[in-house]
C-alpha atoms as a PDB file:
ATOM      1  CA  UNK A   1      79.876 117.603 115.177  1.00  0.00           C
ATOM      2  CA  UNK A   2      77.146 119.860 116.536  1.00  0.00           C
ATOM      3  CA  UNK A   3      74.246 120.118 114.002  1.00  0.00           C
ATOM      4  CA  UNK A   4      72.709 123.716 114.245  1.00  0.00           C
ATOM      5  CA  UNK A   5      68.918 123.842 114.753  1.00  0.00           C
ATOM      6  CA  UNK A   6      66.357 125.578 112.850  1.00  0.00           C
ATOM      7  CA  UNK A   7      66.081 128.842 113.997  1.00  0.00           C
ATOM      8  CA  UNK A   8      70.240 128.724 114.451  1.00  0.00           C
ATOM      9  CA  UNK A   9      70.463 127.957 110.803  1.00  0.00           C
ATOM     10  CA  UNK A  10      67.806 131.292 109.818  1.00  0.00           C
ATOM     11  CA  UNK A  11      70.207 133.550 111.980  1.00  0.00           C
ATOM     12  CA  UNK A  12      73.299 132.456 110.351  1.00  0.00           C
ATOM     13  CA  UNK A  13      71.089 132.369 106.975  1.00  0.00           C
ATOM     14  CA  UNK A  14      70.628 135.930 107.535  1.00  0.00           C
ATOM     15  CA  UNK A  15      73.877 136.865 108.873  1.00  0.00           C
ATOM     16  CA  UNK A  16      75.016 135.452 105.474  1.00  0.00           C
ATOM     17  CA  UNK A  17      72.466 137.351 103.831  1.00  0.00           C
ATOM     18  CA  UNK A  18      73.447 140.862 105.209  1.00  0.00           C
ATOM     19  CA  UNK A  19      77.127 140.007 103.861  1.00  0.00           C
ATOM     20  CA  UNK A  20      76.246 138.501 100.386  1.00  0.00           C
ATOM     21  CA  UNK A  21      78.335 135.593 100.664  1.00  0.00           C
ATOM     22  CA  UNK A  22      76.336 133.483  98.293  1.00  0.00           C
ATOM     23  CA  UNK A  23      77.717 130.754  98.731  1.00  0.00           C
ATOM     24  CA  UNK A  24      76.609 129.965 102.583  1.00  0.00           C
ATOM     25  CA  UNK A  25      73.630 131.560 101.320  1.00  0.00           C
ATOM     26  CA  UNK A  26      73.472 128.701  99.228  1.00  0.00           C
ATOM     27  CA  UNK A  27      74.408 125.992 101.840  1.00  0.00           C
ATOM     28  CA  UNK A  28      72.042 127.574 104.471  1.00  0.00           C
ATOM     29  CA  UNK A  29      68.913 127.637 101.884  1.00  0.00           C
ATOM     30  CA  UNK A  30      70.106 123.408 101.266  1.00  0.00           C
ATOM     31  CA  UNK A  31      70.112 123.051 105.076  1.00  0.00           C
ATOM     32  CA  UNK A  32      67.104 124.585 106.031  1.00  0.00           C
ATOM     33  CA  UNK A  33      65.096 123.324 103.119  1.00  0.00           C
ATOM     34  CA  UNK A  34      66.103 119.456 104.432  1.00  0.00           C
ATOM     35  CA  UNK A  35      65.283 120.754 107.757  1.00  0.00           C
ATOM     36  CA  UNK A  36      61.895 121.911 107.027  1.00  0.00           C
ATOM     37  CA  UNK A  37      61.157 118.807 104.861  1.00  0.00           C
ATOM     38  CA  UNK A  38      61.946 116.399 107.999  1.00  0.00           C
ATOM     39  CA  UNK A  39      59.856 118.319 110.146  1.00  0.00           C
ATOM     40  CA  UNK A  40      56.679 117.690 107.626  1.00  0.00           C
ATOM     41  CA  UNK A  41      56.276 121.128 107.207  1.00  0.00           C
ATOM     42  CA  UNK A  42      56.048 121.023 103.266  1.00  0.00           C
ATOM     43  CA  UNK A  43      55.458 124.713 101.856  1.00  0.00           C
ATOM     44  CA  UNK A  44      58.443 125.783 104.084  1.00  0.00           C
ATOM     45  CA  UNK A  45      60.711 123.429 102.900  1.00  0.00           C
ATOM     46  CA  UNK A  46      59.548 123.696  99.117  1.00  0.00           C
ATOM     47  CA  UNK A  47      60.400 127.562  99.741  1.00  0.00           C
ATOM     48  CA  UNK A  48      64.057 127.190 100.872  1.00  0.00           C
ATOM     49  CA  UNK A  49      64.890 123.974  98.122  1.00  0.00           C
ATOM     50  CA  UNK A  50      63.583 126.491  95.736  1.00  0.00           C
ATOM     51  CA  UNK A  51      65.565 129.266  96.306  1.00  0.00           C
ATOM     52  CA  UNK A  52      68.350 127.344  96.960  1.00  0.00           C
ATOM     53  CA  UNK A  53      67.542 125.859  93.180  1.00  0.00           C
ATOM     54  CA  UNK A  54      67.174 129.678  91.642  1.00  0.00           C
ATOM     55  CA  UNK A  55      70.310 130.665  93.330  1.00  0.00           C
ATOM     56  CA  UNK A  56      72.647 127.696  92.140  1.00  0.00           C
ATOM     57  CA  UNK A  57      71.220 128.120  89.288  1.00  0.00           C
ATOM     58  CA  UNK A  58      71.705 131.438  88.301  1.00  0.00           C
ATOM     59  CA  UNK A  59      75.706 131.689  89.122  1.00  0.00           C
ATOM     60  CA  UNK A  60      78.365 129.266  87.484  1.00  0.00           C
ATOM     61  CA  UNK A  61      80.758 129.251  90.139  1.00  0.00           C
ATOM     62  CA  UNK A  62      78.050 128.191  92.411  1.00  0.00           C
ATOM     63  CA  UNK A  63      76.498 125.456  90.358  1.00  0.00           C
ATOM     64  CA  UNK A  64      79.893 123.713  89.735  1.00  0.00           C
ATOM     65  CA  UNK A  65      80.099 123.988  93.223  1.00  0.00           C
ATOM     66  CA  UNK A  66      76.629 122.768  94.278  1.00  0.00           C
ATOM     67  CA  UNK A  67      75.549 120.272  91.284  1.00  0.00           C
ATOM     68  CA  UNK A  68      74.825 117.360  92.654  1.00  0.00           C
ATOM     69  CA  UNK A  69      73.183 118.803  95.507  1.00  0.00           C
ATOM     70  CA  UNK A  70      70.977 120.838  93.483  1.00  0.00           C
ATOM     71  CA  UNK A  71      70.185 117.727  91.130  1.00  0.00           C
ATOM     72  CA  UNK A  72      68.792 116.196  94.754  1.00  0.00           C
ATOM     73  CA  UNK A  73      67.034 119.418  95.722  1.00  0.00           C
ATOM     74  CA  UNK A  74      65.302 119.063  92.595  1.00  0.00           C
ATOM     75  CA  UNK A  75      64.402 115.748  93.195  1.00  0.00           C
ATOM     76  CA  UNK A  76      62.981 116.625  96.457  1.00  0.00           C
ATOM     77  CA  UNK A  77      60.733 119.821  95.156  1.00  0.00           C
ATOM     78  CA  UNK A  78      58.935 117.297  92.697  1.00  0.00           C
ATOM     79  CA  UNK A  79      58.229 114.702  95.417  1.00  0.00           C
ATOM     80  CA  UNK A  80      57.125 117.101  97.891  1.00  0.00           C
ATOM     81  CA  UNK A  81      54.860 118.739  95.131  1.00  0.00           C
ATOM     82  CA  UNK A  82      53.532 115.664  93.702  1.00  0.00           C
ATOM     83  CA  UNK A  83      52.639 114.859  97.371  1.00  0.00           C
ATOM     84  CA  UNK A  84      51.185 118.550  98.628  1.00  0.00           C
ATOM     85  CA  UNK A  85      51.022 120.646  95.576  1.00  0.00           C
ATOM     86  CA  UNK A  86      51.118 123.997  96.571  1.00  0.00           C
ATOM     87  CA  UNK A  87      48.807 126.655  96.901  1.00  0.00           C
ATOM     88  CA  UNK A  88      49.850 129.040  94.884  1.00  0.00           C
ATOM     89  CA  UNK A  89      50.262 126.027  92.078  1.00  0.00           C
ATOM     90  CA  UNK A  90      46.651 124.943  92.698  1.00  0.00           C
ATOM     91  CA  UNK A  91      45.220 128.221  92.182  1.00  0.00           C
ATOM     92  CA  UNK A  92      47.587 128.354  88.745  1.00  0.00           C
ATOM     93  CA  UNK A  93      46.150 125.359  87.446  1.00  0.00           C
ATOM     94  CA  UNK A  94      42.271 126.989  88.079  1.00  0.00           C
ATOM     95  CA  UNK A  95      43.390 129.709  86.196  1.00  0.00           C
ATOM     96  CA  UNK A  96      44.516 127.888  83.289  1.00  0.00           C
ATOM     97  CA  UNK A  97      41.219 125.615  83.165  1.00  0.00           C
ATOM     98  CA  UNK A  98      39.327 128.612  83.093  1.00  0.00           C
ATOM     99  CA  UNK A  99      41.031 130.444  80.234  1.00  0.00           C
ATOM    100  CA  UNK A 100      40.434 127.526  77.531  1.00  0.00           C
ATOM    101  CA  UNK A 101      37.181 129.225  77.514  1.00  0.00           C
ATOM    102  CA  UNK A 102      37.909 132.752  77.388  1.00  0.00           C
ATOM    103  CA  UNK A 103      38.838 134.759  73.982  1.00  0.00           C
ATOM    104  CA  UNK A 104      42.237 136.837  73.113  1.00  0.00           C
ATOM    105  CA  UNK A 105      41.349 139.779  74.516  1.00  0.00           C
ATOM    106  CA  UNK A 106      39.644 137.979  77.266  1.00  0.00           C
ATOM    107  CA  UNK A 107      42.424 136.889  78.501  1.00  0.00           C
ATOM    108  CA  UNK A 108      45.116 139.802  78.147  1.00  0.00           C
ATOM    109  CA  UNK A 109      42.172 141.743  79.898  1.00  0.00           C
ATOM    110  CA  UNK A 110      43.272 138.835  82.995  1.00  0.00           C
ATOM    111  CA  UNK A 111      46.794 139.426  82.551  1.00  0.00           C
ATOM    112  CA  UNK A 112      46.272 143.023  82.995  1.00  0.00           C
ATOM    113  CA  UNK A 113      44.506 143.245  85.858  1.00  0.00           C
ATOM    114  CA  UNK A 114      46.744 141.132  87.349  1.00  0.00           C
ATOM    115  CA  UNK A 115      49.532 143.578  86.459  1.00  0.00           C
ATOM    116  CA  UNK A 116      47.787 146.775  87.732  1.00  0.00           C
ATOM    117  CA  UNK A 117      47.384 145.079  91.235  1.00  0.00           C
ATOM    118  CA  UNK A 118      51.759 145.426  91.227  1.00  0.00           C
ATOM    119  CA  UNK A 119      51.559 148.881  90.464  1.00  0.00           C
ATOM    120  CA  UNK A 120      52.068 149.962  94.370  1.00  0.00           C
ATOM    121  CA  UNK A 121      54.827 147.537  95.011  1.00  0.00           C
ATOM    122  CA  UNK A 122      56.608 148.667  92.479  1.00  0.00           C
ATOM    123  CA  UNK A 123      56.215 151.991  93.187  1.00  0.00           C
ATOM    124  CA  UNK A 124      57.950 151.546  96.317  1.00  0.00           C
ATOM    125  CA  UNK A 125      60.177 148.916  95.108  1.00  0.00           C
ATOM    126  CA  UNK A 126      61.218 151.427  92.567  1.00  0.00           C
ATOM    127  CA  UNK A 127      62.790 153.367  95.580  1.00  0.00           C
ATOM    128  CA  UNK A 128      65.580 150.913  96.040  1.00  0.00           C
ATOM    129  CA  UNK A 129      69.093 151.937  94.057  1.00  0.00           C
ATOM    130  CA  UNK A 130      69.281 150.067  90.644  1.00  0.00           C
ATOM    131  CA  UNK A 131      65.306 149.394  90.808  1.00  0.00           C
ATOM    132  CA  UNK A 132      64.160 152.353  89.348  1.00  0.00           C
ATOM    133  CA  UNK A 133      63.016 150.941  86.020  1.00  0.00           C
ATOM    134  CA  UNK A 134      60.126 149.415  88.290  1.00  0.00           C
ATOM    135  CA  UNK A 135      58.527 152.683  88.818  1.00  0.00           C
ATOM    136  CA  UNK A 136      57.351 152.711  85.160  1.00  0.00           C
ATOM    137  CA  UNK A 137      54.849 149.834  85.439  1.00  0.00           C
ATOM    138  CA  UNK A 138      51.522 152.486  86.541  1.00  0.00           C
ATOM    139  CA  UNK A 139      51.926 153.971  82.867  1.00  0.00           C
ATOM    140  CA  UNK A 140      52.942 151.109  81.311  1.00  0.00           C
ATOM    141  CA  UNK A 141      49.846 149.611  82.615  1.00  0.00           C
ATOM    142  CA  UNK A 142      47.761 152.942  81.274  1.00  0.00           C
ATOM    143  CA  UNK A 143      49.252 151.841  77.742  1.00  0.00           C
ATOM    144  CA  UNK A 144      47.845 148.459  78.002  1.00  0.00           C
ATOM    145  CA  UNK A 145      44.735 149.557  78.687  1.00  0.00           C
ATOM    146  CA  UNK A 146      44.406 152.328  75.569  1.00  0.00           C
ATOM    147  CA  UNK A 147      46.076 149.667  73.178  1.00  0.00           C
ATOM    148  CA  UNK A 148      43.558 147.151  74.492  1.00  0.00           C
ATOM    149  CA  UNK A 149      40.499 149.575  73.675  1.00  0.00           C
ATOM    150  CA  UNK A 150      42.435 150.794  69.941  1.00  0.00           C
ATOM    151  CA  UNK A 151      42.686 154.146  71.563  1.00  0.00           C
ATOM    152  CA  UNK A 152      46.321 154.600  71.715  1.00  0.00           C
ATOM    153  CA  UNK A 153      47.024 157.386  69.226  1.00  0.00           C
ATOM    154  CA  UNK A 154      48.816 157.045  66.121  1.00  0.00           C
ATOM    155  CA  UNK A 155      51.368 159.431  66.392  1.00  0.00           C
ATOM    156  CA  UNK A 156      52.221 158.500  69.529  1.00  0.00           C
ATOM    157  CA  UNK A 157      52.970 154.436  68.787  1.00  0.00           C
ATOM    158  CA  UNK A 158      55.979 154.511  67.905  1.00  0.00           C
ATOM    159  CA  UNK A 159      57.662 156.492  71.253  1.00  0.00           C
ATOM    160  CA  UNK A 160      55.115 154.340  73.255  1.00  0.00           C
ATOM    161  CA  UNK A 161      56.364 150.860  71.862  1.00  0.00           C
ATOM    162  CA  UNK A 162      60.038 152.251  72.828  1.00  0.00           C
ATOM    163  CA  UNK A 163      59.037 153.343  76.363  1.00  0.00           C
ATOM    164  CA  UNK A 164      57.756 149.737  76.776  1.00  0.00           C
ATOM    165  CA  UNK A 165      60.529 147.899  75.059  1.00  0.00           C
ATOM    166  CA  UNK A 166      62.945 150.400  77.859  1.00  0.00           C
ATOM    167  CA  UNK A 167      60.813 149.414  80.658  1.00  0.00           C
ATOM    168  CA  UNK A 168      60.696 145.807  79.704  1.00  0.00           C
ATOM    169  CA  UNK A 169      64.634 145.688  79.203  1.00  0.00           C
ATOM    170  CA  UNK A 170      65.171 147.332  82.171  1.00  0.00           C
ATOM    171  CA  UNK A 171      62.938 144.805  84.477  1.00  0.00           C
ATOM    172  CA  UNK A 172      64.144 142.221  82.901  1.00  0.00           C
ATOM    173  CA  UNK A 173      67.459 142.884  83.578  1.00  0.00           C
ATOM    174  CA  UNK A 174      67.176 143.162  87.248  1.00  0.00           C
ATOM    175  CA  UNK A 175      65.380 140.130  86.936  1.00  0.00           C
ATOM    176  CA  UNK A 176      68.083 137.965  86.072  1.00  0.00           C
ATOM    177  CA  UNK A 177      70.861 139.440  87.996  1.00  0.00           C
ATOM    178  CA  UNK A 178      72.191 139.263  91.354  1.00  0.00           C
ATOM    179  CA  UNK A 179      69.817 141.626  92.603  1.00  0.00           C
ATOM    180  CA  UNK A 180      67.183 139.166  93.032  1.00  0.00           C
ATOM    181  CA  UNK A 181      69.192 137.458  95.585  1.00  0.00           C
ATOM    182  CA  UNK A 182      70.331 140.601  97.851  1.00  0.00           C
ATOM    183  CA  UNK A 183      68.098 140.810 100.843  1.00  0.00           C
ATOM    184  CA  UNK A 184      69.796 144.061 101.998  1.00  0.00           C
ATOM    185  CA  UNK A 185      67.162 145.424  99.433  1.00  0.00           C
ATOM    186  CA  UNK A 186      64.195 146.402 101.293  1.00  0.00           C
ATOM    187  CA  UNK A 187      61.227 147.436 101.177  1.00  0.00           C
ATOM    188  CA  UNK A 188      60.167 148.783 104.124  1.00  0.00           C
ATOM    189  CA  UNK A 189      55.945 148.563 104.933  1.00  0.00           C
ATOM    190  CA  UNK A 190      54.055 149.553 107.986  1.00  0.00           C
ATOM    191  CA  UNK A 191      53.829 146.950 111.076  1.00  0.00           C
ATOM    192  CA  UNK A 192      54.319 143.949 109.010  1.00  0.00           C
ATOM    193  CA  UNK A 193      57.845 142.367 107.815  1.00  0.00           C
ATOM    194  CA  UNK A 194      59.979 144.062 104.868  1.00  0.00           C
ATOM    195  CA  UNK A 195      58.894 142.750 101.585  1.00  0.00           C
ATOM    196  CA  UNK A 196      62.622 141.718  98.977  1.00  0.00           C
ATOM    197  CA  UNK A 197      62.540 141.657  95.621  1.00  0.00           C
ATOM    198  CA  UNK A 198      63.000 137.679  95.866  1.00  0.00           C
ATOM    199  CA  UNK A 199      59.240 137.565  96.980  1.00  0.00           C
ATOM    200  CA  UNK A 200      58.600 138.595  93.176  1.00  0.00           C
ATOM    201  CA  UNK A 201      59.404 135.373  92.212  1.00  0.00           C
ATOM    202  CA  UNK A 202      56.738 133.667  93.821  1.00  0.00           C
ATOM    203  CA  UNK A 203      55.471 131.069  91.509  1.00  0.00           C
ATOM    204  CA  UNK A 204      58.061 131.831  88.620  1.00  0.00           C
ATOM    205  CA  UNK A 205      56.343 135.258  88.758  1.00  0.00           C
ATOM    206  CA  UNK A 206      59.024 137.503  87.569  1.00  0.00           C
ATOM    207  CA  UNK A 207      59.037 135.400  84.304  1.00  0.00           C
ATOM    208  CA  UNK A 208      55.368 134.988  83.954  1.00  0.00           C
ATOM    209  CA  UNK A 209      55.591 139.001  84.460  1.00  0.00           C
ATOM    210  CA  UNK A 210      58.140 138.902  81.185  1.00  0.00           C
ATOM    211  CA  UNK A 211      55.531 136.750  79.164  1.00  0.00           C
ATOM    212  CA  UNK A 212      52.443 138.899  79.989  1.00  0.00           C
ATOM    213  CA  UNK A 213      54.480 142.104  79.160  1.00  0.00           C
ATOM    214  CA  UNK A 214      55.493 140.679  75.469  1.00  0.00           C
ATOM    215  CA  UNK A 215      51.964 139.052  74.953  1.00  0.00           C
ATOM    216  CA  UNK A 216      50.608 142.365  75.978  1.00  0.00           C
ATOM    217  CA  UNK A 217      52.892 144.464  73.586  1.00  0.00           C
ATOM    218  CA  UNK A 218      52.149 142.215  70.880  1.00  0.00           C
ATOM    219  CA  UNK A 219      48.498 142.922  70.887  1.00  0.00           C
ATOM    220  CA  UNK A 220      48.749 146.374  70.505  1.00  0.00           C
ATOM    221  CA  UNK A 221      52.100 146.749  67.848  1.00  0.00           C
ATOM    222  CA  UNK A 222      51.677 143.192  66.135  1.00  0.00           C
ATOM    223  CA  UNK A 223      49.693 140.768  66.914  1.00  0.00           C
ATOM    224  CA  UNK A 224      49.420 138.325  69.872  1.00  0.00           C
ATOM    225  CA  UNK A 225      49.134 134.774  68.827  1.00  0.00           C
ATOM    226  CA  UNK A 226      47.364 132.415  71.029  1.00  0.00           C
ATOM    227  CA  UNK A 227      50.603 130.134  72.072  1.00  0.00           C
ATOM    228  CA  UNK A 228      52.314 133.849  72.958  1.00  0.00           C
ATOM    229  CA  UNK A 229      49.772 134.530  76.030  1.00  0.00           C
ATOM    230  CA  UNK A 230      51.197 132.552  79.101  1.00  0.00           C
ATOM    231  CA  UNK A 231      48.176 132.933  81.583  1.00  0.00           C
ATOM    232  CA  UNK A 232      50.068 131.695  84.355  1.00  0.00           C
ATOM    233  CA  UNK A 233      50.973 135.666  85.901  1.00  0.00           C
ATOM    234  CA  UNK A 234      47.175 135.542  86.006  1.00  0.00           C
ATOM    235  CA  UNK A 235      47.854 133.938  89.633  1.00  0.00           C
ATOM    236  CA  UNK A 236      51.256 135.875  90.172  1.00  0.00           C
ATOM    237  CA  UNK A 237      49.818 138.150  92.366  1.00  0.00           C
ATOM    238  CA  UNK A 238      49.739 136.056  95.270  1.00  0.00           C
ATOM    239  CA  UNK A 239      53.235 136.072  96.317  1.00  0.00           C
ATOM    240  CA  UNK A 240      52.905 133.245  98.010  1.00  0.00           C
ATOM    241  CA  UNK A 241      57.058 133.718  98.825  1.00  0.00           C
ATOM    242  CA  UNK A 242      56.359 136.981 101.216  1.00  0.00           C
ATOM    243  CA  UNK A 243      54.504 134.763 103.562  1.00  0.00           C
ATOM    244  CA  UNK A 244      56.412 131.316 103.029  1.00  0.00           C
ATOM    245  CA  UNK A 245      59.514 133.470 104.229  1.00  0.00           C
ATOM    246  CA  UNK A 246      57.739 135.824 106.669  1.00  0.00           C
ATOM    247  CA  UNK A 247      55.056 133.653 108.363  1.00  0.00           C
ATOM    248  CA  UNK A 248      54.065 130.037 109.657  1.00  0.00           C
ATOM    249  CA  UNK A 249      50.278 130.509 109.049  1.00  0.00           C
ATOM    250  CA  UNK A 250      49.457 128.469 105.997  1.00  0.00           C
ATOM    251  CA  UNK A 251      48.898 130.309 102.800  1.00  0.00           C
ATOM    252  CA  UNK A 252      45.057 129.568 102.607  1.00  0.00           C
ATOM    253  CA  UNK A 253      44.753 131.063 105.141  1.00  0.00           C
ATOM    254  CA  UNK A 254      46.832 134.460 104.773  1.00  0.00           C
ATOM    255  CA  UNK A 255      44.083 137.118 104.712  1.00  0.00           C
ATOM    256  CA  UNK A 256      45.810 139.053 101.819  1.00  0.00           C
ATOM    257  CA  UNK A 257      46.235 136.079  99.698  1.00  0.00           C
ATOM    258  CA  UNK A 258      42.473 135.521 100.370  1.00  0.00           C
ATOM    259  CA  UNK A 259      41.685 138.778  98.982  1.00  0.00           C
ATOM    260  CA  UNK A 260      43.787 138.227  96.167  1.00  0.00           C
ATOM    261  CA  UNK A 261      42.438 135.067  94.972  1.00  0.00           C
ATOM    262  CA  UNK A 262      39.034 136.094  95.200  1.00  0.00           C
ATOM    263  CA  UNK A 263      40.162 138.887  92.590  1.00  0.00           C
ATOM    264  CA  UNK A 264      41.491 136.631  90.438  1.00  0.00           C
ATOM    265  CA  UNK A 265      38.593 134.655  90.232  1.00  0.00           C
ATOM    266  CA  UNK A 266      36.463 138.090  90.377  1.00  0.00           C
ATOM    267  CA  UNK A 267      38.092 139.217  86.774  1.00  0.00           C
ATOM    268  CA  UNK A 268      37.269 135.839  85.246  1.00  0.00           C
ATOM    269  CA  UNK A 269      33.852 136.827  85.661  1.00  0.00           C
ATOM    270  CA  UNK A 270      34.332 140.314  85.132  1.00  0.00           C
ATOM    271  CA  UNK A 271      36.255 139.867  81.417  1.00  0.00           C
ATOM    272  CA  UNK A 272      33.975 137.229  80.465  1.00  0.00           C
ATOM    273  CA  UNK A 273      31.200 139.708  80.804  1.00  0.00           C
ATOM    274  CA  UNK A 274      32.974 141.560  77.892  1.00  0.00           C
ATOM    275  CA  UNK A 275      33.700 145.183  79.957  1.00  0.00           C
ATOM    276  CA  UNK A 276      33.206 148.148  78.275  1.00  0.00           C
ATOM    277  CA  UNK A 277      36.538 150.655  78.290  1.00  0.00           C
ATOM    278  CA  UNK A 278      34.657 152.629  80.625  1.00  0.00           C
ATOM    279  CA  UNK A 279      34.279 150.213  83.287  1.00  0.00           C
ATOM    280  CA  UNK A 280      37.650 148.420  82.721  1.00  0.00           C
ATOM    281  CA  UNK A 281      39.602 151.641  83.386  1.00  0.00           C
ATOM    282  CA  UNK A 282      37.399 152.197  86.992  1.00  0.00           C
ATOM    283  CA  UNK A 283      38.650 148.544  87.969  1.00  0.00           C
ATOM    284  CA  UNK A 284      41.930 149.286  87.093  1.00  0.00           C
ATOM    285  CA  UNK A 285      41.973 152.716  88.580  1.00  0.00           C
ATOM    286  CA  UNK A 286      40.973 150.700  91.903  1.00  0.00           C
ATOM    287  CA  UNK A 287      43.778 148.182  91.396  1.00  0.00           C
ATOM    288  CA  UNK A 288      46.281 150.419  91.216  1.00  0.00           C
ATOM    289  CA  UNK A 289      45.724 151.312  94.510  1.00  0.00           C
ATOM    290  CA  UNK A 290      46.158 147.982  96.178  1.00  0.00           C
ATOM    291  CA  UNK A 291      49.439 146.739  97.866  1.00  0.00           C
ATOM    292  CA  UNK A 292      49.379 143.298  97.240  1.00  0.00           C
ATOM    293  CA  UNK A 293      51.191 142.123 100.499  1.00  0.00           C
END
């Protein structure tokens, strides 16, 4: 039997890919993931045994399929983590020492920022068929930010909560279909590799997204209760996945996901210094401009 190498098993991964046939996708994510983890070369191989592990998991006929397989992948995404945890895991854990000291709005101030930094990508993520519900984040975001400040006006609550429960249904949706596993949607950016919808999941990021939505809502039409705010998506913007699936450099040393977690760790400081409205809007004015990868 002739065992394909690596770069044999990407082009048929890709091949596969381009035809949705989700099941070789499945078997070439397995194979490539084992490849990667003989080879030593950890983040690469925790990338492939996880998407291989979101992909099983998300489709019946695939899991009965793939079950015990995906039991082992399992298996081998804890070892490999408890051995190299990864970056993007690392830089979660910060985050979450560093909120214990921060109060409820302190926090959902984090979460937002965080959120207006995906304003751009989904801007142009919004372009692809079936993702236009994306392209609502930039006023979602401007929602936020009045509710957060008690300036969102009275009359206008009630078609404001709707427009967010729409945009949050309609995210959420995409989320957990299909759609998150079809690389023929792409979006195209200048002199660097196409950036998938996939890549949102970086670091459970599109359900961190979810939680920071909802605890974000609650503040402003209920009330958010402390075990409701998830600061996890505080890290989400590093998209650690883009670079896994697009690059060998390690991701410490990705320039962009330098920049990013030096804002992260910038709006820590800046929402602990209690911003007024004035000069949170400015930062996330600036934020909105930013394409994250």
């Amino acid at each position: 039997m002739i065992t394909k190498n690596t770069d044999e098993l990407l082009d048929a991964l890709k091949t596969a890919q381009e035809k949705q046939d989700y099941e070789s996708v499945a078997k070439y994510y397995l194979q490539i993931g084992k490849d990667y983890k003989k080879k030593g070369m950890t983040a690469k191989a925790l990338y492939y045994l996880n998407r291989f592990d979101n992909l099983v998991g998300g489709i019946d006929s695939l899991y009965d399929k793939f079950a015990k397989k995906d039991h082992q992948a399992c298996e081998w995404i804890e070892e490999l983590e408890e051995a190299h945890m990864p970056y993007e895991k690392t830089i979660r854990e910060q985050v979450l020492e560093k909120a214990e000291d921060l109060t409820t709005l302190q926090k959902l101030q984090w979460l937002l920022l965080t959120m207006s930094r995906f304003c751009r990508l989904f801007t142009y993520t919004s372009l692809l068929p079936e993702f236009e519900a994306f392209g609502g984040l930039d006023q979602i975001v401007s929602y936020f930010t009045d509710g957060l400040y008690g300036e969102l006006g009275e009359d206008a609550k009630e078609d404001i909560e709707e427009e967010i429960l729409d945009f949050d249904d309609g995210t959420e949706e995409v989320f957990e279909s299909l759609l998150m596993s079809d690389y023929t949607k792409k979006v195209e950016l200048p002199d660097q590799e196409s950036f998938v919808p996939a890549d949102l999941e970086s670091g459970d990021g599109t359900f961190f997204f979810g939680a920071a939505v909802h605890a974000l809502s609650q503040s402003i039409f209920d009330e958010a209760e402390e075990d409701d705010i998830q600061m996890e998506f505080a890290a989400c913007g590093l998209l650690t996945d883009y670079y896994y699936r697009t690059s060998d450099t390690d991701a410490a040393d990705e320039p962009k996901i330098k920049e990013e977690t030096a804002r992260i760790f910038s709006d820590y400081e800046f929402v602990k210094g209690n911003p007024d409205a004035a000069s949170f809007r400015n930062r996330i004015a600036q934020y909105k401009k930013i394409m994250l990868v």
